[in-house]
N, C-alpha and C. Protein backbone atom coordinates (compact mmCIF):
# COMPACT_ATOMS: atom_id res chain seq x y z
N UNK A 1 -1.18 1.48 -35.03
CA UNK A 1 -2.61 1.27 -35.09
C UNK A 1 -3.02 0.39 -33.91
N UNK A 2 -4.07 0.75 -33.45
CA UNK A 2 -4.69 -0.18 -31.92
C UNK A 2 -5.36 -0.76 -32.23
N UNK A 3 -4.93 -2.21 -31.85
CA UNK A 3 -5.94 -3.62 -31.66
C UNK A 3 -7.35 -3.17 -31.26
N UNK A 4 -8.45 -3.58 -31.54
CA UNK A 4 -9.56 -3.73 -30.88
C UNK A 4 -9.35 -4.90 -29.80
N UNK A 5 -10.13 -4.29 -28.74
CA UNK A 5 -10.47 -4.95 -27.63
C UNK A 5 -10.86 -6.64 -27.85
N UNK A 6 -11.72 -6.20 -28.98
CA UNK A 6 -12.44 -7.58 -29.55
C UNK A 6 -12.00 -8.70 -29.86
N UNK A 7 -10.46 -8.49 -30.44
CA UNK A 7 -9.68 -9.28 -31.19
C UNK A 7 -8.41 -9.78 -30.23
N UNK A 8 -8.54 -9.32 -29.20
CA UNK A 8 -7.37 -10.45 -28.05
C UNK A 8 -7.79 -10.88 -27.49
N UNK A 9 -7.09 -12.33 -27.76
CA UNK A 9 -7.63 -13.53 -27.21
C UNK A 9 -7.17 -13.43 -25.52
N UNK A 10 -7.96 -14.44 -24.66
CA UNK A 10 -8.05 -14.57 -23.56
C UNK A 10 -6.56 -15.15 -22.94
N UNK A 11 -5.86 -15.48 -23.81
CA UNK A 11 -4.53 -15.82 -23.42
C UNK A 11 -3.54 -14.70 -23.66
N UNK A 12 -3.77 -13.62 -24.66
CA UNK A 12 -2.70 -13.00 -24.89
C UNK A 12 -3.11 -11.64 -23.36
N UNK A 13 -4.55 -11.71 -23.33
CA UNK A 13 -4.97 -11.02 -21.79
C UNK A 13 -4.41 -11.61 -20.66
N UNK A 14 -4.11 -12.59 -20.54
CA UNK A 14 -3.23 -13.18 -19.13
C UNK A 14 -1.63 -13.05 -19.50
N UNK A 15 -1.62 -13.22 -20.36
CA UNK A 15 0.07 -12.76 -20.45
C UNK A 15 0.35 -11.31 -20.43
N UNK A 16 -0.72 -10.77 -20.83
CA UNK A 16 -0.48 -9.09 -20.44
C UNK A 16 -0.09 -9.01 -18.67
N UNK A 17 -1.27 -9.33 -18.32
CA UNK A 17 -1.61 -9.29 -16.85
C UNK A 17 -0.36 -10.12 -15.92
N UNK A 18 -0.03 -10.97 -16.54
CA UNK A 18 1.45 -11.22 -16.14
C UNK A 18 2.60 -10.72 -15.67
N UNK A 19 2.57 -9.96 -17.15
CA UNK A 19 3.83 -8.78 -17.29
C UNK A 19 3.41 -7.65 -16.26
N UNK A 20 2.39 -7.33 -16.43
CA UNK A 20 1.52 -6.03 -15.10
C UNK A 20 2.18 -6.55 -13.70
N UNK A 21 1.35 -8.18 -13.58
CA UNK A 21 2.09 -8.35 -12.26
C UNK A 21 3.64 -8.59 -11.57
N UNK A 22 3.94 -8.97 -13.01
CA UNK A 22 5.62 -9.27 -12.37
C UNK A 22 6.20 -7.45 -11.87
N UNK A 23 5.60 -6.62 -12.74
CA UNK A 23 6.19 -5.42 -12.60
C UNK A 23 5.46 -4.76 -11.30
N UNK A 24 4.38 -4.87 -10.96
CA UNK A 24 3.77 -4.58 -9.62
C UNK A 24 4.60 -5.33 -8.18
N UNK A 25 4.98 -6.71 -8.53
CA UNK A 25 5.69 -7.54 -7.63
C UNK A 25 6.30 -7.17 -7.34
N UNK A 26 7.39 -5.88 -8.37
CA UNK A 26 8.93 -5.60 -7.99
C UNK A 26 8.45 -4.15 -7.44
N UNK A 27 6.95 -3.42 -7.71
CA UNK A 27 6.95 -2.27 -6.50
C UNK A 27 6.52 -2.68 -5.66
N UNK A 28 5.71 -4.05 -5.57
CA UNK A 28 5.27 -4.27 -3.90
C UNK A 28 6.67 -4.77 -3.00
N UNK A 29 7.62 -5.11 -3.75
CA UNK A 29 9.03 -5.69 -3.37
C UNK A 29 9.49 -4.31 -2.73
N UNK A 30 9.90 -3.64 -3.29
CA UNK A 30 10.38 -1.93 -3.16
C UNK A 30 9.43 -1.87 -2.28
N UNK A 31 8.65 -1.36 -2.38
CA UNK A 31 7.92 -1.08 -1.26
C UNK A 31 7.58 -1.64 0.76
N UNK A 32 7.92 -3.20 0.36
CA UNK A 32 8.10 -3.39 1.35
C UNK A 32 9.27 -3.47 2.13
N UNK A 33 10.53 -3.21 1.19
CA UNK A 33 11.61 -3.20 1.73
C UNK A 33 11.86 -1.78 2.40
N UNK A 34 11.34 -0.83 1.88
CA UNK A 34 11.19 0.49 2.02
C UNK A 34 10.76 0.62 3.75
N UNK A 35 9.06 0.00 3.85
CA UNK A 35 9.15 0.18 4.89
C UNK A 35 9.72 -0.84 6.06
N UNK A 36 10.45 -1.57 6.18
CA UNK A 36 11.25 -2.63 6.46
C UNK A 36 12.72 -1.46 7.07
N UNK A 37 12.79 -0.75 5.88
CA UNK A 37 14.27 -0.09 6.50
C UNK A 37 13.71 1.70 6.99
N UNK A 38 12.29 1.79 6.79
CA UNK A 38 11.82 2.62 7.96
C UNK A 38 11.77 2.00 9.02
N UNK A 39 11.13 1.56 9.71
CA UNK A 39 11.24 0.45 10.48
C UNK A 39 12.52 0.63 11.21
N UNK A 40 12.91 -0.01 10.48
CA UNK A 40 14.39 0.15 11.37
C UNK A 40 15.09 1.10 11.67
N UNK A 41 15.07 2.38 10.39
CA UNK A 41 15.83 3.53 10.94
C UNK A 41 15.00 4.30 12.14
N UNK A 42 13.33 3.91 12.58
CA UNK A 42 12.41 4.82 13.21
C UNK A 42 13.38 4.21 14.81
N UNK A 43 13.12 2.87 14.37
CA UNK A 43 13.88 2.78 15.89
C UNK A 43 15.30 2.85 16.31
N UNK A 44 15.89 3.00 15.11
CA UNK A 44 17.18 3.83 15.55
C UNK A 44 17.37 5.36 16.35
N UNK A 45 16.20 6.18 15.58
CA UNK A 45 15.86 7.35 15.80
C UNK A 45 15.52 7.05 17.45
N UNK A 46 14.91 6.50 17.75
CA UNK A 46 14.13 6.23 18.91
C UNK A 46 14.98 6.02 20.25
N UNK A 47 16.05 4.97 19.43
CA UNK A 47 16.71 4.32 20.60
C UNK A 47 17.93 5.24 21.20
N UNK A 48 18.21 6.43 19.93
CA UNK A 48 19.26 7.57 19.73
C UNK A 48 18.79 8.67 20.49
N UNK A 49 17.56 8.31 20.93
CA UNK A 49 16.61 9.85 21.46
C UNK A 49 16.93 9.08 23.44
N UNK A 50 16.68 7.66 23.34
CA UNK A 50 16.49 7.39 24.65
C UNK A 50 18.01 7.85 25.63
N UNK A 51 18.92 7.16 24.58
CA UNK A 51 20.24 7.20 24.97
C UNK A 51 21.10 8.56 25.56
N UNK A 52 20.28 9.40 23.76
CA UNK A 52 21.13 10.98 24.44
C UNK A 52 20.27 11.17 26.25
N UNK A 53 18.78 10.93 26.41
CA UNK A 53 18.24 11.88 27.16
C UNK A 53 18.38 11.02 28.43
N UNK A 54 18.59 9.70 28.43
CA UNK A 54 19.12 9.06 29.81
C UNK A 54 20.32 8.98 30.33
N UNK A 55 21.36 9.10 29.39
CA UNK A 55 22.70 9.02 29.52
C UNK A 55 23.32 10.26 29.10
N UNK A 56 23.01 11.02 28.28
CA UNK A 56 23.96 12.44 28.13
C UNK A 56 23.33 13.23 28.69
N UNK A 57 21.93 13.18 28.99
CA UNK A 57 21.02 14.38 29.84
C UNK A 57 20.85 15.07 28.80
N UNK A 58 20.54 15.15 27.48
CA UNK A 58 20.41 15.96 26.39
C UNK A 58 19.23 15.44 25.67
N UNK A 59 18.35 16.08 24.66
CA UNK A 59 17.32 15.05 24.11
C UNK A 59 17.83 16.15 22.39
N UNK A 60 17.49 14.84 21.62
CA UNK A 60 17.60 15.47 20.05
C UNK A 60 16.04 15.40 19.53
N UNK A 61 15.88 16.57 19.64
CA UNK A 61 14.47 17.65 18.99
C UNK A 61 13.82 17.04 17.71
N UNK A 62 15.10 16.49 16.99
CA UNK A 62 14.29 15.95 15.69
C UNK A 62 14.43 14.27 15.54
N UNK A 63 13.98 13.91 16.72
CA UNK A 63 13.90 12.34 16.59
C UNK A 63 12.48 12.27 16.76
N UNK A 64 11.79 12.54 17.71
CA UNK A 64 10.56 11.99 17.45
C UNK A 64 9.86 12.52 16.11
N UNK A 65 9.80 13.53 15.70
CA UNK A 65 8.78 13.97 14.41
C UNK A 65 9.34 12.84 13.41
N UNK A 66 10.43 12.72 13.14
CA UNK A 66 11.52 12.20 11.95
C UNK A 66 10.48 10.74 12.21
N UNK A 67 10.84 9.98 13.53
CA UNK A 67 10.39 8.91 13.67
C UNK A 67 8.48 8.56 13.02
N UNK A 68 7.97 10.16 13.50
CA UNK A 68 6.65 9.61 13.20
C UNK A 68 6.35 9.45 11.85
N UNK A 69 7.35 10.46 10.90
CA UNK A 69 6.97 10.44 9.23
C UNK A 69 7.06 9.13 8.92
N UNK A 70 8.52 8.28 9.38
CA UNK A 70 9.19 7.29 9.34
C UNK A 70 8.00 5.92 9.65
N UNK A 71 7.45 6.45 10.25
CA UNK A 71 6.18 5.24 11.06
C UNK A 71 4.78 5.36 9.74
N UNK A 72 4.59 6.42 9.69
CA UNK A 72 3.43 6.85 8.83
C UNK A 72 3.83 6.20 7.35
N UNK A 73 5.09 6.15 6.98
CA UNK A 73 5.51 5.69 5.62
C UNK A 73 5.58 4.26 6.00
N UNK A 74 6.36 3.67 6.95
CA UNK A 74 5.92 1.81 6.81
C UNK A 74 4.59 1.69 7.33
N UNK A 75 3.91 2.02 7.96
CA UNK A 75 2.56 1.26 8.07
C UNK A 75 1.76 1.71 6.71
N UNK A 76 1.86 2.86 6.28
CA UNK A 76 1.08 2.90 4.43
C UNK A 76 1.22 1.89 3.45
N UNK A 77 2.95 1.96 3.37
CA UNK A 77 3.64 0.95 2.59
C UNK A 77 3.09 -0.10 2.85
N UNK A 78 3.25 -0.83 4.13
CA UNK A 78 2.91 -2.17 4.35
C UNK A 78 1.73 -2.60 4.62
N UNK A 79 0.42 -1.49 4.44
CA UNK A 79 -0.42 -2.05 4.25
C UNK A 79 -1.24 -2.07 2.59
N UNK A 80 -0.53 -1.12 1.95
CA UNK A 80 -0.63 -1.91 0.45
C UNK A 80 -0.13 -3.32 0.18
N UNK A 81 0.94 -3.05 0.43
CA UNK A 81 1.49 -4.17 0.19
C UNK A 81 0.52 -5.81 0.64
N UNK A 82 0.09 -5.35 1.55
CA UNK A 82 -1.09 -6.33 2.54
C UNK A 82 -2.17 -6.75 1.42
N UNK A 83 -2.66 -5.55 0.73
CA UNK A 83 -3.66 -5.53 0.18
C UNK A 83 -3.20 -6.85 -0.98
N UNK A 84 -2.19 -6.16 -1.50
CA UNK A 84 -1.74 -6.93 -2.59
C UNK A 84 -1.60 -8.63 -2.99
N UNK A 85 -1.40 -8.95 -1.62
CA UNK A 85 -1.30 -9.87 -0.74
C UNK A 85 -1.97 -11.03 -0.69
N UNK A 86 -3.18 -10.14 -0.11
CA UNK A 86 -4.30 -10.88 0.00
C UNK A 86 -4.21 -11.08 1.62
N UNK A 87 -3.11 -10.44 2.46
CA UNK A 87 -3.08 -10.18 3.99
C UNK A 87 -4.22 -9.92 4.82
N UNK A 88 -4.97 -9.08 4.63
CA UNK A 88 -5.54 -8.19 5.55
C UNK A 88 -6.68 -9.17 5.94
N UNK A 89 -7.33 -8.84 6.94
CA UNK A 89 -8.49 -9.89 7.95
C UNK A 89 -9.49 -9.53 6.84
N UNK A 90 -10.70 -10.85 6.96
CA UNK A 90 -11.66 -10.64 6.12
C UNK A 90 -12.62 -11.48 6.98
N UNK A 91 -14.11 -11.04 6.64
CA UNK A 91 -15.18 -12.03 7.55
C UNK A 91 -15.64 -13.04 6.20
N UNK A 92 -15.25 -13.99 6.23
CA UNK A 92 -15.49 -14.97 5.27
C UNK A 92 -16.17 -15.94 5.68
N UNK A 93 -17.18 -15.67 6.75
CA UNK A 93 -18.34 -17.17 7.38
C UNK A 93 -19.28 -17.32 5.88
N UNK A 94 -19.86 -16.46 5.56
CA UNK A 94 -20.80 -16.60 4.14
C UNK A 94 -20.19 -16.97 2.78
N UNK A 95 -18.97 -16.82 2.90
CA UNK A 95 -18.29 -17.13 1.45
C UNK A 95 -17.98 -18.56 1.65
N UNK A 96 -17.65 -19.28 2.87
CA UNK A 96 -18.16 -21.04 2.55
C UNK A 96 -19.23 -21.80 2.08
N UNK A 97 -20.49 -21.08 2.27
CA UNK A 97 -21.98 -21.86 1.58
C UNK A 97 -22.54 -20.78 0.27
N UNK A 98 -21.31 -19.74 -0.53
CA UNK A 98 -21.88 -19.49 -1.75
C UNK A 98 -20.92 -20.71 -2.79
N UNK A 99 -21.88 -20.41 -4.16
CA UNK A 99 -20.71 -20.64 -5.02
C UNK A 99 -19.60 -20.03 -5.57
N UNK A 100 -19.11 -20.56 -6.27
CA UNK A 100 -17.48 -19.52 -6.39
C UNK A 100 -17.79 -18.50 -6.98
N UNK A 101 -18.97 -18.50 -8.08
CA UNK A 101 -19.46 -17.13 -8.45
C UNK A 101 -19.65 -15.95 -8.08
N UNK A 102 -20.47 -16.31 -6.89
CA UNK A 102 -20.77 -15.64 -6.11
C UNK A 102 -19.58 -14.97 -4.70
N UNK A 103 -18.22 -15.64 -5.04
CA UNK A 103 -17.63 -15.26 -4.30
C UNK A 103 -16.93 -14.68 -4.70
N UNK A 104 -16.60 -15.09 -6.33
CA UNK A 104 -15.67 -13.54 -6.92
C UNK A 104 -16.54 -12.58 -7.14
N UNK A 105 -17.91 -12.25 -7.44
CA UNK A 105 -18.73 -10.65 -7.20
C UNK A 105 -17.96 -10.19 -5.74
N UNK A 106 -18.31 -10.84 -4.96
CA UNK A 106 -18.04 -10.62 -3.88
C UNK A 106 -16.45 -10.30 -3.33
N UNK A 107 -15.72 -10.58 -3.71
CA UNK A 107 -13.72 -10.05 -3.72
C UNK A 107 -14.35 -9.11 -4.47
N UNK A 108 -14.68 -8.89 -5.66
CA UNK A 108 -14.70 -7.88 -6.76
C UNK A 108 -15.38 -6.65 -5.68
N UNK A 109 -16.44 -6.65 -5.45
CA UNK A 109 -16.87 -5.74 -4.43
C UNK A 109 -16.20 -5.00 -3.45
N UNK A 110 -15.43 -6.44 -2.73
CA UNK A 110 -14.88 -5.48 -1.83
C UNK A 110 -13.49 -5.03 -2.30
N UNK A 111 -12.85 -5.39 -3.33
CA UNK A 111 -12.00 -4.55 -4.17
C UNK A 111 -12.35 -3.44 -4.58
N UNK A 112 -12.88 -3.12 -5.18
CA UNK A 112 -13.92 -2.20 -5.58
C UNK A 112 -14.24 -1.14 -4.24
N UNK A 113 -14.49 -1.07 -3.24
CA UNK A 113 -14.40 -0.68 -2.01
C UNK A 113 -13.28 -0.23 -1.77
N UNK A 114 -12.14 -0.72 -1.44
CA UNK A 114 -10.71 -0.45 -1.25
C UNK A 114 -10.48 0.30 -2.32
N UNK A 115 -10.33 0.00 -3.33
CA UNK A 115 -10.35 1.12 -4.18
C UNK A 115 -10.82 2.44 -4.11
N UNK A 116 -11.70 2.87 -3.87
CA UNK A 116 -12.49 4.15 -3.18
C UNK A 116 -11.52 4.51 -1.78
N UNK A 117 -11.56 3.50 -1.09
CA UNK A 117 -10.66 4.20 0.08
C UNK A 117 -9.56 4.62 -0.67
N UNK A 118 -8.53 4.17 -0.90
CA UNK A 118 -7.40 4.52 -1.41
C UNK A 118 -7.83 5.64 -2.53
N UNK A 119 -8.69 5.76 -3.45
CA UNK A 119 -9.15 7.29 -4.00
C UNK A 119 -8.84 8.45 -2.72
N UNK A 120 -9.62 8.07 -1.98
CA UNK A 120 -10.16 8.97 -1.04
C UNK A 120 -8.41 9.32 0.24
N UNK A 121 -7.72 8.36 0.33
CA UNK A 121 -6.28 8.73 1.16
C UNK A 121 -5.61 9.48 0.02
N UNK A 122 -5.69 9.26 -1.42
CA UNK A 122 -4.74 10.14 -2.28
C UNK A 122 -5.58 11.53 -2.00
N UNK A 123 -6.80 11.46 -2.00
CA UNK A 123 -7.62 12.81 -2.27
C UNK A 123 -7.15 13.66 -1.21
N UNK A 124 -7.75 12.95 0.15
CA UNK A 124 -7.56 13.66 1.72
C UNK A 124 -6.13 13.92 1.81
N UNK A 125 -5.41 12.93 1.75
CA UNK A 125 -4.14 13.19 1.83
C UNK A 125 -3.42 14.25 1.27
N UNK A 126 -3.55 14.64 -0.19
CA UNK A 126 -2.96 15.31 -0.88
C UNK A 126 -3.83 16.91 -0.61
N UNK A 127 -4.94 17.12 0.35
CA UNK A 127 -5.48 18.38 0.64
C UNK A 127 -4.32 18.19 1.99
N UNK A 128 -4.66 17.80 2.79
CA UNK A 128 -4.08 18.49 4.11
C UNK A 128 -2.68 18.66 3.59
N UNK A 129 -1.58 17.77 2.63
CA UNK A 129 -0.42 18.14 2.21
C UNK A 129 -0.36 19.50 2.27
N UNK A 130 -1.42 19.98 1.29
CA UNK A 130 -1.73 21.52 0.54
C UNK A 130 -1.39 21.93 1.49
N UNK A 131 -2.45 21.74 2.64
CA UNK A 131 -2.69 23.27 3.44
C UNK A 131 -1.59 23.27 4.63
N UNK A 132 -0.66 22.18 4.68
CA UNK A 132 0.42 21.96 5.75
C UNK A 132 1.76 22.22 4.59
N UNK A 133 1.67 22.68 3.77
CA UNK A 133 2.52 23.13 2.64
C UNK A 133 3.67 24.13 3.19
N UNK A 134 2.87 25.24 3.87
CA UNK A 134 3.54 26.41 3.93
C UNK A 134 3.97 26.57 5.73
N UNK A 135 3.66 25.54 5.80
CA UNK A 135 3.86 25.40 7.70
C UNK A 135 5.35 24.37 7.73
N UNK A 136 5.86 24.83 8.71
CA UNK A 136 7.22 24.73 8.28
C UNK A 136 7.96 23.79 9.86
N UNK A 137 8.12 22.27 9.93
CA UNK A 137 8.43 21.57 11.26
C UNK A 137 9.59 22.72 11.82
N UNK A 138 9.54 22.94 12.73
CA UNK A 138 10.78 23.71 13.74
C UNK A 138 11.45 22.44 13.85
N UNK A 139 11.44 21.38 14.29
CA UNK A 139 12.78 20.64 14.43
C UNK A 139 13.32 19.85 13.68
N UNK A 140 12.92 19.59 12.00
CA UNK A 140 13.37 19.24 11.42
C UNK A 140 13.69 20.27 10.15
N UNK A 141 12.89 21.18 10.17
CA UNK A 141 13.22 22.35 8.96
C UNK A 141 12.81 22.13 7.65
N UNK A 142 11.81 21.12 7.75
CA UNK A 142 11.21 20.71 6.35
C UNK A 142 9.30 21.27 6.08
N UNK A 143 8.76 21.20 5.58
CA UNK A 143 7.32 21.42 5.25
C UNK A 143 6.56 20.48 5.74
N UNK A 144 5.36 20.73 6.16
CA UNK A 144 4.68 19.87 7.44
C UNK A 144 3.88 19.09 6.10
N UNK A 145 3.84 19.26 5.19
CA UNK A 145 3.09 18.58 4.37
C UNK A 145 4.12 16.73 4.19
N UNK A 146 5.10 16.38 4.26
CA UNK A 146 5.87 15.53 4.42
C UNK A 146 5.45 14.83 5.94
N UNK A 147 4.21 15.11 6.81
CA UNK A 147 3.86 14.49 7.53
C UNK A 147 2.39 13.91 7.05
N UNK A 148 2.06 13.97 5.77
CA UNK A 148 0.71 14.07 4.70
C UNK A 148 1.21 12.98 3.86
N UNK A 149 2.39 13.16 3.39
CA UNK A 149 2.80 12.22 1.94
C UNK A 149 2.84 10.66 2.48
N UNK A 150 2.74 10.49 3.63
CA UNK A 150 2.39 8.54 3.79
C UNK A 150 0.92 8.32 3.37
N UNK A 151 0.14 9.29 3.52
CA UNK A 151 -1.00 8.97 2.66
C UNK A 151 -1.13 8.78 1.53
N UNK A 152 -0.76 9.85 0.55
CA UNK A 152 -0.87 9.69 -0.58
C UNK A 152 -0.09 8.44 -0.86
N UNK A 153 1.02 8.57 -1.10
CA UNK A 153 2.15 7.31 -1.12
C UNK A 153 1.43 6.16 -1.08
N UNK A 154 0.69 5.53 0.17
CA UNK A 154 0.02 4.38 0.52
C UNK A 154 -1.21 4.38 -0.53
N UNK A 155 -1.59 5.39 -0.83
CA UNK A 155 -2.97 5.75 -1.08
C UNK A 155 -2.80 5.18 -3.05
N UNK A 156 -2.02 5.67 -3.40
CA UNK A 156 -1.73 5.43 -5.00
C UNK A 156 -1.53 3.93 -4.76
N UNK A 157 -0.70 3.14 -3.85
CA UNK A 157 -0.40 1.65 -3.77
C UNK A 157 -1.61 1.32 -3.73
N UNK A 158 -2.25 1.47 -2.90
CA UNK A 158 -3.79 0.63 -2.44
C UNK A 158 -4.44 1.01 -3.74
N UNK A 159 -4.57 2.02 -4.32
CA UNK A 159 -5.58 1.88 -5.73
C UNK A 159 -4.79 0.39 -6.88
N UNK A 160 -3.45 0.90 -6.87
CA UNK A 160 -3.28 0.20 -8.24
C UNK A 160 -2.89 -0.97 -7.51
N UNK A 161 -2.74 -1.89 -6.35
CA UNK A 161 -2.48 -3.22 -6.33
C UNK A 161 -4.31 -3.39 -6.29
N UNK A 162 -4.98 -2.63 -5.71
CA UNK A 162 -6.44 -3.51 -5.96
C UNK A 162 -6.91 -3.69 -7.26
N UNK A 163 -6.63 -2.34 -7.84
CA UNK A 163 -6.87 -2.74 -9.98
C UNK A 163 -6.15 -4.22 -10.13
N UNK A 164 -4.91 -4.22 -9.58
CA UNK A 164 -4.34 -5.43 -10.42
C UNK A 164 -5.29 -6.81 -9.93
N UNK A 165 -5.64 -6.48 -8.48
CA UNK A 165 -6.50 -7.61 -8.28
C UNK A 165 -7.85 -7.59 -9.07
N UNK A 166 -8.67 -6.52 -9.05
CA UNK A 166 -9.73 -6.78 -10.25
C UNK A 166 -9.46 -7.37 -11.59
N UNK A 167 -8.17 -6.58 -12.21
CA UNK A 167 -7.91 -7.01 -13.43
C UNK A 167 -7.68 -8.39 -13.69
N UNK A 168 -6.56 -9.47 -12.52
CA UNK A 168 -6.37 -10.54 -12.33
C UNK A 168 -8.02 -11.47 -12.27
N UNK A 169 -8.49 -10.92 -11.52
CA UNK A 169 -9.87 -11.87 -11.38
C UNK A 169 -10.48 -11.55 -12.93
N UNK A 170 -10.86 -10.43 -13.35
CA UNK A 170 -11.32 -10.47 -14.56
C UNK A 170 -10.87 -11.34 -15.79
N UNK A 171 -9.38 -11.28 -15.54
CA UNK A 171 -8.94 -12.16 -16.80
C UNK A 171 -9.06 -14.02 -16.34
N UNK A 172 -9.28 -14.19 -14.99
CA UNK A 172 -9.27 -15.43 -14.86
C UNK A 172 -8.38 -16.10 -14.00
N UNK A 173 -7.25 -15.10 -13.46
CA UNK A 173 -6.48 -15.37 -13.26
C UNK A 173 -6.45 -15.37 -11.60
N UNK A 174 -5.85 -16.16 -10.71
CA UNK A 174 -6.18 -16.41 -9.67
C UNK A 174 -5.65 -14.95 -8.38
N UNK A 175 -6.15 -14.77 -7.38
CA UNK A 175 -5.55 -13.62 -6.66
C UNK A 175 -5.76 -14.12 -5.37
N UNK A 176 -4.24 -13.62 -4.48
CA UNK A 176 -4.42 -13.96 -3.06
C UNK A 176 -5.64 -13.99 -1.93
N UNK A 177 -5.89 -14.57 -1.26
CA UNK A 177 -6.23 -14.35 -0.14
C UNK A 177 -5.66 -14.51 0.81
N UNK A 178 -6.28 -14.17 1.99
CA UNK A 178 -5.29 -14.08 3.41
C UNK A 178 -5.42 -15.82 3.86
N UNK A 179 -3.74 -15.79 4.15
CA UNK A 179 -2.90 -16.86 4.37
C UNK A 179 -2.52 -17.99 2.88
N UNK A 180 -3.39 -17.14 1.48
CA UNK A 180 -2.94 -18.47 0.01
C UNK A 180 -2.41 -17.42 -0.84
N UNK A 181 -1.45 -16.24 -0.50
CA UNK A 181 -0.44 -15.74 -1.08
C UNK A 181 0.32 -16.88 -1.82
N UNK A 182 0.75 -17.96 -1.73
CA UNK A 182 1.54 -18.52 -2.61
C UNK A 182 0.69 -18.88 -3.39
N UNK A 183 -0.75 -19.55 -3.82
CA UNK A 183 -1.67 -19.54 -5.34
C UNK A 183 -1.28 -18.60 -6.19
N UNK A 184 -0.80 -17.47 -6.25
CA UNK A 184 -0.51 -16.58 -7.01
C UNK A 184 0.78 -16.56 -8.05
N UNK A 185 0.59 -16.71 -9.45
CA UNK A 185 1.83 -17.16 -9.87
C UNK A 185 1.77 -15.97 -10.80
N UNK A 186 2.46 -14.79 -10.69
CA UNK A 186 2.98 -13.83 -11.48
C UNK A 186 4.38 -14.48 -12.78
């Protein structure tokens, strides 16, 4: 049988939101390690492409595409992860002379915003997937739609770390901004 909304208290709502975030922590964790060891394998790819074609006189066909999926998946990744954060640049001259009220509408807003984008990278993203579905990379032998999936991918992160930030502010509970990532106690 389901609780009414009505009947949980404001504490047993932050301990929910807790548990939400510790478990979001460990995909923004995954996630950034993810693109961390893209990252690194892109410039392996890279440095493997320079080597064959300066020194063996040969070039390998499937390093650069490989590299760009590889690029497209850590900069998605890591800019959810940003979001999550509380990373990303913000113009905050007007949010020093409101009150704090007025400054969580205001995060809420532009959460709320990001949110829509990230709708809109799962949406876009997951059409051009479609229609690059049946088109097929020559030098790697895979479906061109796998040059599409850093969108979506990024695109599902950026929705649900900004929910967790609405949800966090709603319950009371404090959420990063850029450079007070540590205020945040999951």
């Amino acid at each position: 049988m389901a609780v009414p909304l009505s009947r949980i208290s404001g504490v047993e709502v932050q301990d929910m939101m807790k548990a939400v975030a510790r478990a979001l922590r460990h995909v923004a964790r995954v996630a950034l390690w993810l693109a961390a060891a893209g990252l690194i394998l892109m410039t392996v790819f890279i440095t493997a492409q320079v080597v064959a074609r300066y020194i063996f006189n040969d070039s390998l066909v499937w390093s650069e595409p490989a590299a760009v999926i590889l690029m497209g998946w850590f900069i998605f990744l890591g800019a959810a992860v940003g979001i999550r954060e509380g990373y990303h640049l913000s113009f905050d001259v007007l949010l020093y002379f409101l009150p704090e009220t007025a400054k969580l509408w205001l995060y809420s807003i532009s959460d709320l915003v990001v949110v829509g984008f990230g709708f809109g990278m799962v949406w876009f993203g997951s059409q051009l997937a479609l229609s690059a579905w049946d088109v097929k990379l020559p030098s790697l032998g895979i479906s061109g739609a796998f040059d599409f999936l850093p969108i979506v991918g990024g695109g599902v992160l950026v929705v649900l770390f900004s929910l967790e930030r609405l949800a966090r502010r709603a319950a009371g509970m404090p959420t990063a901004r850029f450079g007070e990532a540590d205020l945040v106690e999951d």
